[in-house]
N, C-alpha and C. Protein backbone atom coordinates (compact mmCIF):
# COMPACT_ATOMS: atom_id res chain seq x y z
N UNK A 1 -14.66 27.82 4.90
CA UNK A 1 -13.29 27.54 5.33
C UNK A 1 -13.01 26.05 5.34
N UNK A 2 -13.91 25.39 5.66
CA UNK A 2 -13.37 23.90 6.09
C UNK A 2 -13.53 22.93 4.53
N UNK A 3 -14.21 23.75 3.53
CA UNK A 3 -14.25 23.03 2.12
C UNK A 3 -12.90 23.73 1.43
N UNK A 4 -12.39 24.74 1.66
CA UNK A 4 -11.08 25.19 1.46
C UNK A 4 -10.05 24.22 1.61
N UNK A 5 -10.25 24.23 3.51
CA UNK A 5 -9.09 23.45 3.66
C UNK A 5 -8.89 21.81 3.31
N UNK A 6 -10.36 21.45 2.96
CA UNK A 6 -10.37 19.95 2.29
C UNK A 6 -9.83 19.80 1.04
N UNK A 7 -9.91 21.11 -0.05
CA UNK A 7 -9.14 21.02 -1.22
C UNK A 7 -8.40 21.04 -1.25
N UNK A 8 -7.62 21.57 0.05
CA UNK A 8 -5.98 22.06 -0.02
C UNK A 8 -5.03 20.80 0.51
N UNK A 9 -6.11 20.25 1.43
CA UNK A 9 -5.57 18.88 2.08
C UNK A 9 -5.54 18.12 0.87
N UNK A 10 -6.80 17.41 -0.16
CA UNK A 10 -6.27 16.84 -1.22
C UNK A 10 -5.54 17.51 -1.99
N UNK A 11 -5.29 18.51 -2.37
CA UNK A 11 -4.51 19.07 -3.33
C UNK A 11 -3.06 18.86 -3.07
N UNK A 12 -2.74 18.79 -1.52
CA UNK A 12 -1.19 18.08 -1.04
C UNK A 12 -1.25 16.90 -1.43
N UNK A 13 -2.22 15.86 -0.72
CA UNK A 13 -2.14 14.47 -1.79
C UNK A 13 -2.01 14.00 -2.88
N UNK A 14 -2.72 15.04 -3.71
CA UNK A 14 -2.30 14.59 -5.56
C UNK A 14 -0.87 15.15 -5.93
N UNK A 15 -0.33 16.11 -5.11
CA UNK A 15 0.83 16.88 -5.23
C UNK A 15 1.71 15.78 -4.91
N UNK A 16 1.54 15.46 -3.74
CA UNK A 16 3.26 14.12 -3.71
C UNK A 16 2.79 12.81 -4.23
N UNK A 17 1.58 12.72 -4.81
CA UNK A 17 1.91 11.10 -5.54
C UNK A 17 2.08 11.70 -6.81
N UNK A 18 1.85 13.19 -7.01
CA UNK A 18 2.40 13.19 -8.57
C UNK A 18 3.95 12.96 -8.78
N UNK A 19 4.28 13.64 -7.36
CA UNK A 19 5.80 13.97 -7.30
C UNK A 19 6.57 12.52 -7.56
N UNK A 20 5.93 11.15 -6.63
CA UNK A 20 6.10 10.27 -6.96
C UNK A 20 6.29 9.73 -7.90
N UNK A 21 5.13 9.18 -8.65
CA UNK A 21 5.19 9.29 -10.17
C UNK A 21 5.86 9.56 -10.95
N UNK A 22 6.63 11.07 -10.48
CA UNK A 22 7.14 11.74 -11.78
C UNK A 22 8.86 10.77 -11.77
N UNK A 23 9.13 9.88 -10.54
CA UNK A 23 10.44 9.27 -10.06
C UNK A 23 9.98 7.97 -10.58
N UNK A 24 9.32 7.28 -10.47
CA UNK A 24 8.90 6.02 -10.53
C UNK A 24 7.99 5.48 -11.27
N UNK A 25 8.26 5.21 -12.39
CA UNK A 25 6.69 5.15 -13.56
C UNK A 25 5.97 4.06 -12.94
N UNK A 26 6.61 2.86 -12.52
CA UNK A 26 5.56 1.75 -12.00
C UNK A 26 4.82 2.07 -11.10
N UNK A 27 5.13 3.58 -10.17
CA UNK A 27 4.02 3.71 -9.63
C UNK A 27 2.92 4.85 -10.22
N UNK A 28 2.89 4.81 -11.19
CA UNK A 28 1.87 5.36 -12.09
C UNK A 28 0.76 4.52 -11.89
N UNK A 29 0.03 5.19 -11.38
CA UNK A 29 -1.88 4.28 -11.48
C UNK A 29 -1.54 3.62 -10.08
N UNK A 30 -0.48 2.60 -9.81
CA UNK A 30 -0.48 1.74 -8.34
C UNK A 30 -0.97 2.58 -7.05
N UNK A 31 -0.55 3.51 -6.88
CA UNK A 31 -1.24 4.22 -5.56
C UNK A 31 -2.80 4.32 -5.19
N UNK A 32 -3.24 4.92 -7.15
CA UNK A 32 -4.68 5.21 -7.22
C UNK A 32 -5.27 3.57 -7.02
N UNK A 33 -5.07 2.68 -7.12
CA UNK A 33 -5.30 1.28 -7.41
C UNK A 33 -5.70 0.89 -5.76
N UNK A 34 -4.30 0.82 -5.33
CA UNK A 34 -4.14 0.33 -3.99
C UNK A 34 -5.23 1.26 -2.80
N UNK A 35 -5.25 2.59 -3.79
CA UNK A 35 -6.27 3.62 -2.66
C UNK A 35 -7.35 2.93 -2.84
N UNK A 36 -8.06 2.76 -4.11
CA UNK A 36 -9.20 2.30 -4.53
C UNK A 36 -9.86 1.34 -3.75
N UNK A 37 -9.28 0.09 -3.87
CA UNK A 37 -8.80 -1.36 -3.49
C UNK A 37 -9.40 -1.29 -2.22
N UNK A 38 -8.00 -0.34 -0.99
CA UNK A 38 -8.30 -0.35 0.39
C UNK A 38 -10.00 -0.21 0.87
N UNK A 39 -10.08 1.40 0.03
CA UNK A 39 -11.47 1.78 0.37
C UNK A 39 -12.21 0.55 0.44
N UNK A 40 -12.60 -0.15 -0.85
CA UNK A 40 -13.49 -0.93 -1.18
C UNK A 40 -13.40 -1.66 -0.28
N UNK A 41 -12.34 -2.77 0.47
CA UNK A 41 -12.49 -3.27 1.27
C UNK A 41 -12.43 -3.11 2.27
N UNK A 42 -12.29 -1.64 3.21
CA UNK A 42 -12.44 -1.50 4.33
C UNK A 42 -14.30 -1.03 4.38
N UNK A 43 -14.67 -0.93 3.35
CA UNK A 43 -16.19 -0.47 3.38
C UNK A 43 -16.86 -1.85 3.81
N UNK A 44 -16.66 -3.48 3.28
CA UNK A 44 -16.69 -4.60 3.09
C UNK A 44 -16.48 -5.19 4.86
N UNK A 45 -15.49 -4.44 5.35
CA UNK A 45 -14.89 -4.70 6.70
C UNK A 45 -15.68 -4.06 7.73
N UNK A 46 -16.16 -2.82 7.24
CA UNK A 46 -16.73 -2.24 8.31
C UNK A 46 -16.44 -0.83 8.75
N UNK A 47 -15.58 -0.69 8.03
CA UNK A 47 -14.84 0.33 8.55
C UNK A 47 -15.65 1.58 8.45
N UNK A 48 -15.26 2.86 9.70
CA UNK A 48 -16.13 4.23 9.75
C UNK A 48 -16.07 5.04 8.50
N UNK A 49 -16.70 6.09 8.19
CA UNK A 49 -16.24 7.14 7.17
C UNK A 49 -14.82 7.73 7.10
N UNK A 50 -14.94 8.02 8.38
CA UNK A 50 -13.38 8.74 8.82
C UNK A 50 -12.28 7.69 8.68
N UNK A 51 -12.39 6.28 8.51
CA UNK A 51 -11.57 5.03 8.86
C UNK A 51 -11.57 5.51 7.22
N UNK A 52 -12.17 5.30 6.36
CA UNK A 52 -11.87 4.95 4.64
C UNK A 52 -11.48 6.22 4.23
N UNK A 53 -11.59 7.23 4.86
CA UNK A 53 -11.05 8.64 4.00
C UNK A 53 -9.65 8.43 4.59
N UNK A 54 -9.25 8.01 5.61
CA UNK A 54 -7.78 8.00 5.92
C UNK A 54 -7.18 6.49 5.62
N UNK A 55 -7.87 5.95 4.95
CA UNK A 55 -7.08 4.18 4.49
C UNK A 55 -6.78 4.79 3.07
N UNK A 56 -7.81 5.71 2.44
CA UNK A 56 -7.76 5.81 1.05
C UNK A 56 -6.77 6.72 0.83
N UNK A 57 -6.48 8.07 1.76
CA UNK A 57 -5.08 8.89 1.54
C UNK A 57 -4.22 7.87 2.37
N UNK A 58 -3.91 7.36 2.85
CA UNK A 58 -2.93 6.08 3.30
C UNK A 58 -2.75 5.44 2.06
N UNK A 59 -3.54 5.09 1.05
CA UNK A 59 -2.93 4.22 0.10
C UNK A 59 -2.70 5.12 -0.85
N UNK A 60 -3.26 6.11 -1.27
CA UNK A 60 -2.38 7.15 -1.78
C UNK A 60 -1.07 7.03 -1.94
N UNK A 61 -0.68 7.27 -0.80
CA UNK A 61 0.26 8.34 -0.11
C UNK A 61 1.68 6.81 1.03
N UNK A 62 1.26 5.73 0.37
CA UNK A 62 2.09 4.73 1.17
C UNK A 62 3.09 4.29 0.56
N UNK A 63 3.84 4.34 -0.90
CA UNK A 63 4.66 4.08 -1.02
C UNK A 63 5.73 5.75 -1.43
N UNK A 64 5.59 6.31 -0.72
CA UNK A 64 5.55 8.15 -0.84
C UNK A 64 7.26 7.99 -0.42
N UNK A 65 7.63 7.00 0.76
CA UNK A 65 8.59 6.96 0.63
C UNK A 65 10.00 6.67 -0.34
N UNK A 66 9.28 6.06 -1.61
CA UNK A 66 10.27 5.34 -2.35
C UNK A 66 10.82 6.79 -3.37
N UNK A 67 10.50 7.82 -2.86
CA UNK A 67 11.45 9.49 -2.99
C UNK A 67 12.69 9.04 -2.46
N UNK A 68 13.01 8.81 -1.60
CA UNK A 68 14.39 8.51 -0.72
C UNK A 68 15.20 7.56 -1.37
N UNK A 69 14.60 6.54 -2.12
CA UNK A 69 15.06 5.24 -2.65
C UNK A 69 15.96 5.82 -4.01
N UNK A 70 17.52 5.70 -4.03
CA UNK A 70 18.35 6.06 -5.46
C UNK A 70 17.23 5.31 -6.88
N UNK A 71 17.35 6.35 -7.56
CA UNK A 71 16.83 5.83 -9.18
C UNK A 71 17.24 4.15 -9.69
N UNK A 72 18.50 4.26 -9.60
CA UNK A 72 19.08 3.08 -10.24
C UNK A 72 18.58 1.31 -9.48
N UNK A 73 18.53 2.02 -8.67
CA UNK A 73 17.47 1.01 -7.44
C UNK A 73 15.95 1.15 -7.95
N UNK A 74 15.02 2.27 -7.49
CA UNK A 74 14.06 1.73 -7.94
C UNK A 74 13.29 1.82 -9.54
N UNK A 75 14.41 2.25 -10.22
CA UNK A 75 13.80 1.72 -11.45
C UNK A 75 14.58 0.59 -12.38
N UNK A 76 15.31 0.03 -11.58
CA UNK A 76 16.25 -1.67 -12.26
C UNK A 76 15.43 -2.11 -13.25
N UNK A 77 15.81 -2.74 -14.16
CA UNK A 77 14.87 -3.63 -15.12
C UNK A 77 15.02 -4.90 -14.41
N UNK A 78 15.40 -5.61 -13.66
CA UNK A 78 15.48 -6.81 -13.09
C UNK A 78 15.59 -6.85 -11.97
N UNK A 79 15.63 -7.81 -11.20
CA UNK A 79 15.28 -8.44 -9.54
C UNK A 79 16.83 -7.32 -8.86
N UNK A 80 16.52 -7.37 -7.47
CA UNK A 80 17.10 -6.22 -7.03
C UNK A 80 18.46 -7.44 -5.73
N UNK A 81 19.67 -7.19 -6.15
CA UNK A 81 20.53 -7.88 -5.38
C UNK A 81 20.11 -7.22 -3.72
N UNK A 82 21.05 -8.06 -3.02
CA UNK A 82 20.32 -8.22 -1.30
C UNK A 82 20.55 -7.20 -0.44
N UNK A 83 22.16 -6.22 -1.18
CA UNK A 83 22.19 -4.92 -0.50
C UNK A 83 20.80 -3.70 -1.30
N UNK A 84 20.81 -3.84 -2.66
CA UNK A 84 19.47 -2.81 -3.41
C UNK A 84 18.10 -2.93 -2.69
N UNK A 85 17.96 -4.27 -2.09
CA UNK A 85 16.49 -4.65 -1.17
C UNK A 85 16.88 -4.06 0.04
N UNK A 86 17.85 -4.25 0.73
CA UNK A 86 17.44 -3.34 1.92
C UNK A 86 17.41 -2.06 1.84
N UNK A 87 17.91 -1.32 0.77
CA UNK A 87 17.60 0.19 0.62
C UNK A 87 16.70 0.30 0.10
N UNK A 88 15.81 -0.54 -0.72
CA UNK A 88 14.15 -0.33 -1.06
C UNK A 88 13.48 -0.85 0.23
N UNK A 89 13.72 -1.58 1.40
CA UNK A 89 13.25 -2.01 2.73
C UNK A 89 13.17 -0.11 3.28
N UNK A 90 13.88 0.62 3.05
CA UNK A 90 13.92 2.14 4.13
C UNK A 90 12.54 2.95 3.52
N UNK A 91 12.12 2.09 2.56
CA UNK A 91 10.91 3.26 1.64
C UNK A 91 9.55 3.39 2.95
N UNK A 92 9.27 2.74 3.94
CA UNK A 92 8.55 2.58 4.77
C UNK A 92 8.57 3.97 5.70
N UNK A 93 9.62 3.73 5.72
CA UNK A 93 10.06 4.76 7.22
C UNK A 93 10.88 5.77 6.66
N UNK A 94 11.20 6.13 5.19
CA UNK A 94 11.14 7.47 4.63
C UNK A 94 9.71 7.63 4.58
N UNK A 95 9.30 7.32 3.81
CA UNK A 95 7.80 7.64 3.82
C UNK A 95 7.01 8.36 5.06
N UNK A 96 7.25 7.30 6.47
CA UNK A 96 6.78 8.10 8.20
C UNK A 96 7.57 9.53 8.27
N UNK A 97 9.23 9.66 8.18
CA UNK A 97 9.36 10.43 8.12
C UNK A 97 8.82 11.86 7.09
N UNK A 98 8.85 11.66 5.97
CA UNK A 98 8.24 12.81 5.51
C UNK A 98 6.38 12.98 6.18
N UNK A 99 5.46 12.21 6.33
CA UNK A 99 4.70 12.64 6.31
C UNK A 99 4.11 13.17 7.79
N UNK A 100 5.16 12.10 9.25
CA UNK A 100 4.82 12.83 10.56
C UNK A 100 5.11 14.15 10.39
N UNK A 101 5.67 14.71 9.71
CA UNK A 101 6.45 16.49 9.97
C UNK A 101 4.85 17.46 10.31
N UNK A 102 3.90 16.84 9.57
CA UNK A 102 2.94 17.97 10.03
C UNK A 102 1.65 17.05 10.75
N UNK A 103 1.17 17.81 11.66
CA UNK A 103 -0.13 16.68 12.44
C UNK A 103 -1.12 16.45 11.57
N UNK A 104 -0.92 16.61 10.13
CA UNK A 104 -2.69 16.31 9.34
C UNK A 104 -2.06 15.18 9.27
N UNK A 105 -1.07 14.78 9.21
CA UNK A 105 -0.86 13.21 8.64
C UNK A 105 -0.46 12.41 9.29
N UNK A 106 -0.49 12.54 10.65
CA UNK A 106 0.26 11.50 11.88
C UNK A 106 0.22 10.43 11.77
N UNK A 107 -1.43 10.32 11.59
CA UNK A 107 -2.33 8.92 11.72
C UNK A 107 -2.39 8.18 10.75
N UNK A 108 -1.85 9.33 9.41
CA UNK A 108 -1.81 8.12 8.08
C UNK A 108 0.11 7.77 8.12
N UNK A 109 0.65 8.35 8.58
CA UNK A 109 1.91 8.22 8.49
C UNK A 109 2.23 6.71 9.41
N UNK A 110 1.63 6.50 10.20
CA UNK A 110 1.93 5.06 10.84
C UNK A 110 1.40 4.17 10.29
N UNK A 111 -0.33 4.26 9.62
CA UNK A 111 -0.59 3.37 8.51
C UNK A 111 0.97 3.20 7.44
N UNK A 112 1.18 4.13 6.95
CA UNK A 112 2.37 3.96 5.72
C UNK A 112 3.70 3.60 6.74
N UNK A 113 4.00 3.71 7.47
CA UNK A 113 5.12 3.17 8.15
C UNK A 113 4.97 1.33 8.12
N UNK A 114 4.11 0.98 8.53
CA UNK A 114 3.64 -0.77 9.04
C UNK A 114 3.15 -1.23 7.88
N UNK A 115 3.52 -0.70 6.48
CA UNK A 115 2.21 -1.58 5.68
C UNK A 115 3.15 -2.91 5.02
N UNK A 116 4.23 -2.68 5.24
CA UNK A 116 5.15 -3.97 4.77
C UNK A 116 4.98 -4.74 5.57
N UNK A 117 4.57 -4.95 7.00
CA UNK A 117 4.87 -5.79 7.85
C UNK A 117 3.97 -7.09 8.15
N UNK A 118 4.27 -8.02 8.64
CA UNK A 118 3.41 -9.19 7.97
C UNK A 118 2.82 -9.98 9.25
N UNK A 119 1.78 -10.55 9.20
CA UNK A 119 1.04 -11.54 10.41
C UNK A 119 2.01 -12.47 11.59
N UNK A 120 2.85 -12.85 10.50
CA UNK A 120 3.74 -13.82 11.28
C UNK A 120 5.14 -13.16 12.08
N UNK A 121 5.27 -11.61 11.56
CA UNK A 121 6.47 -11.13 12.50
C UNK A 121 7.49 -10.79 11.63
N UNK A 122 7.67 -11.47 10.42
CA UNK A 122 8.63 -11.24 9.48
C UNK A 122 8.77 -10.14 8.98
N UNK A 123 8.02 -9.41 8.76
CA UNK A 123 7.81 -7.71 8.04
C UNK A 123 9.06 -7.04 8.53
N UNK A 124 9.09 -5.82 7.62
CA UNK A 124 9.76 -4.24 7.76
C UNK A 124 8.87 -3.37 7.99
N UNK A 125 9.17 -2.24 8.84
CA UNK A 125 10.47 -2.27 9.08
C UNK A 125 10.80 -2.75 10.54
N UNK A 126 9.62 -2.96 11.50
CA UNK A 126 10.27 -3.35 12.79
C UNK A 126 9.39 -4.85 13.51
N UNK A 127 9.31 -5.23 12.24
CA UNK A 127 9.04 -6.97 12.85
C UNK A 127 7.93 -7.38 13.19
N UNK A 128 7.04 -5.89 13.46
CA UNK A 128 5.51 -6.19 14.38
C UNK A 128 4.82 -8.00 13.82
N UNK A 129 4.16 -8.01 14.70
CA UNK A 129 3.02 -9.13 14.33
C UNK A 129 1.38 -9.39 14.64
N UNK A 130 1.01 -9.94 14.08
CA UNK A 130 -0.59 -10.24 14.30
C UNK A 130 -1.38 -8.58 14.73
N UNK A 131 -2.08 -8.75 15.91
CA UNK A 131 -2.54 -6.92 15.95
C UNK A 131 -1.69 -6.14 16.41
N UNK A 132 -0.20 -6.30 16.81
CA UNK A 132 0.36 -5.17 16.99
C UNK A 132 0.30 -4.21 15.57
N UNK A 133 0.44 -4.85 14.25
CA UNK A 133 -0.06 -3.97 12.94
C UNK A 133 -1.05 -3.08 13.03
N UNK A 134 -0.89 -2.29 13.20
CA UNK A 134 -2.32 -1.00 12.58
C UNK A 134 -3.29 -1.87 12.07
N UNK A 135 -4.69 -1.88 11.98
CA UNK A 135 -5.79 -2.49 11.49
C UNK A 135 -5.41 -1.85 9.93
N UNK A 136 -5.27 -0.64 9.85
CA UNK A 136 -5.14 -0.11 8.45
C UNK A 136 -4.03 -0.70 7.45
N UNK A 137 -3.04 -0.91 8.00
CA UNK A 137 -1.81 -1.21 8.01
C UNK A 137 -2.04 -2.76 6.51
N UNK A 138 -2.56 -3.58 7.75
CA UNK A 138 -3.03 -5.22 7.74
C UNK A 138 -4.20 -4.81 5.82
N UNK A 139 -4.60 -4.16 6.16
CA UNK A 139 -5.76 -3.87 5.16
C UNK A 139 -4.72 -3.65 3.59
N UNK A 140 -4.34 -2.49 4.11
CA UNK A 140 -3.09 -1.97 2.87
C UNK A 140 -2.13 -2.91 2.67
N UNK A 141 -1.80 -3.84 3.18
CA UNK A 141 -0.98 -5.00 2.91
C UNK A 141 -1.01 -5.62 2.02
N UNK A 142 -2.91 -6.56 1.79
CA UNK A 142 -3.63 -7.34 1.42
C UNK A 142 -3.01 -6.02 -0.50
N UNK A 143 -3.98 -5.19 -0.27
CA UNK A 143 -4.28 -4.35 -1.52
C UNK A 143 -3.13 -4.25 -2.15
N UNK A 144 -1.71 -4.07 -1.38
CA UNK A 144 -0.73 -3.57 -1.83
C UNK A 144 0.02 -4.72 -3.21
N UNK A 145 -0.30 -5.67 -2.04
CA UNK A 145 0.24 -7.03 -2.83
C UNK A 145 -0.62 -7.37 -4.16
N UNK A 146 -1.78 -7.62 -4.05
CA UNK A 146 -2.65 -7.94 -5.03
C UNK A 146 -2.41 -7.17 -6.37
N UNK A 147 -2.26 -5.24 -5.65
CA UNK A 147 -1.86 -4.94 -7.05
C UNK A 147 -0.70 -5.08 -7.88
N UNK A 148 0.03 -5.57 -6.89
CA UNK A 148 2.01 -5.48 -7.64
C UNK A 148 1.50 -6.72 -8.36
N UNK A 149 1.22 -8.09 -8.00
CA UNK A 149 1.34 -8.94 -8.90
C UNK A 149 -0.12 -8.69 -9.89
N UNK A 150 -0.82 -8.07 -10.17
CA UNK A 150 -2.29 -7.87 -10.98
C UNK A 150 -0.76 -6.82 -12.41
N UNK A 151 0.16 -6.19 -11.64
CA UNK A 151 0.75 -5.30 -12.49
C UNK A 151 1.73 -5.79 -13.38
N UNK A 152 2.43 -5.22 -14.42
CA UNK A 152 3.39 -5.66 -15.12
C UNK A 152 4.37 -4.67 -14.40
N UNK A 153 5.19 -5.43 -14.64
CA UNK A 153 6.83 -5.08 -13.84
C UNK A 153 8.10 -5.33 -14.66
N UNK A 154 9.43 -4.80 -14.95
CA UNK A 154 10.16 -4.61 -16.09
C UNK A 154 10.71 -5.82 -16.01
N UNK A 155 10.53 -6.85 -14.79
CA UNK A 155 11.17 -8.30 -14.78
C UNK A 155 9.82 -9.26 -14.68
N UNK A 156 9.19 -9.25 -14.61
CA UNK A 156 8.08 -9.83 -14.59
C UNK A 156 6.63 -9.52 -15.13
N UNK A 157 5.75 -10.33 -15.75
CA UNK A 157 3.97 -9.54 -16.08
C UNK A 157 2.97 -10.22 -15.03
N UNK A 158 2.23 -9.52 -15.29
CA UNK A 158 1.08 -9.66 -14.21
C UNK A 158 0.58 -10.79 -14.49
N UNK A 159 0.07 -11.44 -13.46
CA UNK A 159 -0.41 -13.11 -12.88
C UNK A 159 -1.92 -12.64 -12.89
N UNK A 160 -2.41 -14.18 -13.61
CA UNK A 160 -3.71 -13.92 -13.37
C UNK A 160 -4.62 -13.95 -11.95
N UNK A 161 -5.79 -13.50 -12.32
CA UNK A 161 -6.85 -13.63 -11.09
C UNK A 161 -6.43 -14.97 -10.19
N UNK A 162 -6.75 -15.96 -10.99
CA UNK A 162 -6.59 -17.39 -9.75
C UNK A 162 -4.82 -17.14 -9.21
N UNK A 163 -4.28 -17.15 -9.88
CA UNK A 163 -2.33 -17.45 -9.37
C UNK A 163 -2.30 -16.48 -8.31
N UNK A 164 -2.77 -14.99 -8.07
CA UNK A 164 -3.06 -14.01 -7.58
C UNK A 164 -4.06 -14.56 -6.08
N UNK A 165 -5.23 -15.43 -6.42
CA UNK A 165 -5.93 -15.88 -5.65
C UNK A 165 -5.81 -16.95 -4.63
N UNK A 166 -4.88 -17.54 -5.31
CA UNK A 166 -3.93 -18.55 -4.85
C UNK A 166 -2.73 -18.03 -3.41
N UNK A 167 -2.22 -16.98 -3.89
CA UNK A 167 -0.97 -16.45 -3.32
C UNK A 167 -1.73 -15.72 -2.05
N UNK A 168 -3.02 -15.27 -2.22
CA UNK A 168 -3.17 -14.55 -0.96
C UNK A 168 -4.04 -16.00 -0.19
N UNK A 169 -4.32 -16.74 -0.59
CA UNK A 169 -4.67 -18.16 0.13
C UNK A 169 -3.38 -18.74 0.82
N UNK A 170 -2.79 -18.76 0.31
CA UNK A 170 -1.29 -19.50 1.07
C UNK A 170 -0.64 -18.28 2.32
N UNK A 171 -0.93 -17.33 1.76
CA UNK A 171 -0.37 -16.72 2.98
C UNK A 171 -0.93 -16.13 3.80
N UNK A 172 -2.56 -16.48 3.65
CA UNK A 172 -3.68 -16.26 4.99
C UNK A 172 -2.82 -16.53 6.43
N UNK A 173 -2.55 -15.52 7.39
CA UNK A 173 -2.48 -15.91 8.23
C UNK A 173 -0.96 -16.18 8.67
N UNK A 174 0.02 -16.04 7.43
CA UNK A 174 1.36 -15.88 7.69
C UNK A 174 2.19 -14.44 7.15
N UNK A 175 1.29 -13.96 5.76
CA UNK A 175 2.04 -12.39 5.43
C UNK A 175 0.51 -12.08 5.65
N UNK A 176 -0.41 -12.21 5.61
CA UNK A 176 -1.60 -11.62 5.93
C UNK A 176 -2.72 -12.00 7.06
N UNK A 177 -3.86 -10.84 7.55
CA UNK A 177 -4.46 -11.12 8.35
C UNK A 177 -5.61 -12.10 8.02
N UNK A 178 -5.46 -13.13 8.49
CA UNK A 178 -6.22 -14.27 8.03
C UNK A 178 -7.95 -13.38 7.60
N UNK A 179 -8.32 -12.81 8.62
CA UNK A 179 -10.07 -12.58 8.18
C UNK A 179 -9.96 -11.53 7.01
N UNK A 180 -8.89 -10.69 7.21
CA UNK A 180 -8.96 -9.49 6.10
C UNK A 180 -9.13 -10.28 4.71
N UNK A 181 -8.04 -11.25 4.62
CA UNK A 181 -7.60 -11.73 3.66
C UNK A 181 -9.01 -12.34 3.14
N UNK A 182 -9.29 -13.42 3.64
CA UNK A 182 -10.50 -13.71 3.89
C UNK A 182 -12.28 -12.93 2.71
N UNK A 183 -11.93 -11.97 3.22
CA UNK A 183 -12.60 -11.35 3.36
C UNK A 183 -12.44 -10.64 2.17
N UNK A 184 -11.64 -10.43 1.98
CA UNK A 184 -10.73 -10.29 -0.15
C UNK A 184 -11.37 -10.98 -1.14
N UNK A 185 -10.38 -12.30 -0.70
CA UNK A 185 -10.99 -13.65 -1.43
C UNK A 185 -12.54 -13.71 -1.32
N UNK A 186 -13.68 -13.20 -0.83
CA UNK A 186 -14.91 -13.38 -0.53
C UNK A 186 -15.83 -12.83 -1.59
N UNK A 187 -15.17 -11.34 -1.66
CA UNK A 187 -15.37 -10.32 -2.40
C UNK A 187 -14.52 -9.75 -3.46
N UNK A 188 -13.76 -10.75 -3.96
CA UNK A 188 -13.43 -10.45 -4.96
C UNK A 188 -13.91 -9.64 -6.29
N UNK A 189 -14.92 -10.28 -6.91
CA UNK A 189 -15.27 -9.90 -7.70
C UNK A 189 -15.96 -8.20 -7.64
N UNK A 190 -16.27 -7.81 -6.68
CA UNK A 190 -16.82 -6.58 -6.25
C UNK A 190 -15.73 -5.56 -5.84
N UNK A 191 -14.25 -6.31 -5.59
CA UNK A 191 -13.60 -5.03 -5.02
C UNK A 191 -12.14 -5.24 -6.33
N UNK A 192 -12.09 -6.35 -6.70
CA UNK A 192 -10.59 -6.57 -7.48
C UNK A 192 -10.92 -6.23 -9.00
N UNK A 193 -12.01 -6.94 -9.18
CA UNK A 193 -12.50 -6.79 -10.70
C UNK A 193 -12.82 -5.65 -11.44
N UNK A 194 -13.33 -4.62 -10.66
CA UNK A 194 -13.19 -3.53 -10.85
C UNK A 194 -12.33 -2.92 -11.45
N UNK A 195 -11.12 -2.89 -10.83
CA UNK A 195 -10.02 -2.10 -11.27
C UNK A 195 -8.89 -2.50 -12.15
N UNK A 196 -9.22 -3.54 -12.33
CA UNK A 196 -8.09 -4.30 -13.86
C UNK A 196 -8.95 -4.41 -14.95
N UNK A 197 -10.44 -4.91 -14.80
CA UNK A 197 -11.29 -5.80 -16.28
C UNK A 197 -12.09 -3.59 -16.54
């Protein structure tokens, strides 16, 4: 019974990032990336078994909200004017909403609620700062970012390793958690290199 219900539990996970996917081509591969990513560095961090099986369906399953987000919005070929960004800002907390509805996903649903939100307070959707963020949250942040700019995008191509290496150096400690980050940059080559070379 309980290897049943583990297939059925992933089998919902591959089910809505396909669903995803099937709305959003850029997030083709980005989920699997960002899942990847997290794992690797919450293994690096410390984190329990039970901590990386729920960071890794958390990164799955974290931009799940951008279902809610109109087409013409998130698939623009170019930069998104200031009213189109705050309706790609609600992808957070569509996302909480669809996935609190049932208790298997409570705990990843607040990971995916906070993962926009940033060290210094500035984040979406509700401002948190420093550890009020989910530890998971702070983790998926780091990954999230690394892969958007590692990616090509219909207004922009992907930045190399250093420009990439650079960007999470500057914002140690203001969009990110200084040690996580840290702790990226450390292990780079073991957790980033992987999944682009």
């Amino acid at each position: 019974m309980d290897q049943y219900n583990d297939d059925m539990y992933h089998g919902v996970v591959r089910s809505m990032v396909a669903t995803l996917e099937a709305k959003d081509f850029y997030t083709y591969g980005h989920s699997t990336r960002v899942a990847d990513m997290a794992y690797k560095l919450g293994e690096v961090l410390g984190m329990t078994t039970e901590e990386l099986e729920l960071i890794h369906i958390a990164g799955d399953l974290h931009d799940i909200g951008k279902i809610g987000v109109p087409d013409n919005i998130l698939n623009k070929p170019d930069s998104l004017e200031v009213d189109e960004w705050e309706l790609m800002k609600n992808h957070p907390y569509i996302g909480y909403n669809i996935l609190s509805k049932t208790s298997t996903f409570e705990y990843i649903s607040r990971i995916v609620l906070y993962h926009h939100e940033r060290w210094d307070g500035k984040g979406y959707p509700k401002g948190l700062k420093e550890e009020e963020i989910p530890f998971a949250s702070r983790v998926l942040a780091v990954c999230d970012s690394i892969d958007a700019m590692k990616s090509d995008r219909p207004y922009r191509k992907s930045i190399s390793d250093e420009l990439c290496k650079d960007e999470i150096k500057k914002n140690k400690g203001i969009m990110y958690d200084s040690k996580i980050a840290e702790c990226m940059l450390n292990n780079w080559n073991k957790i980033v290199n992987e999944l682009y070379n």
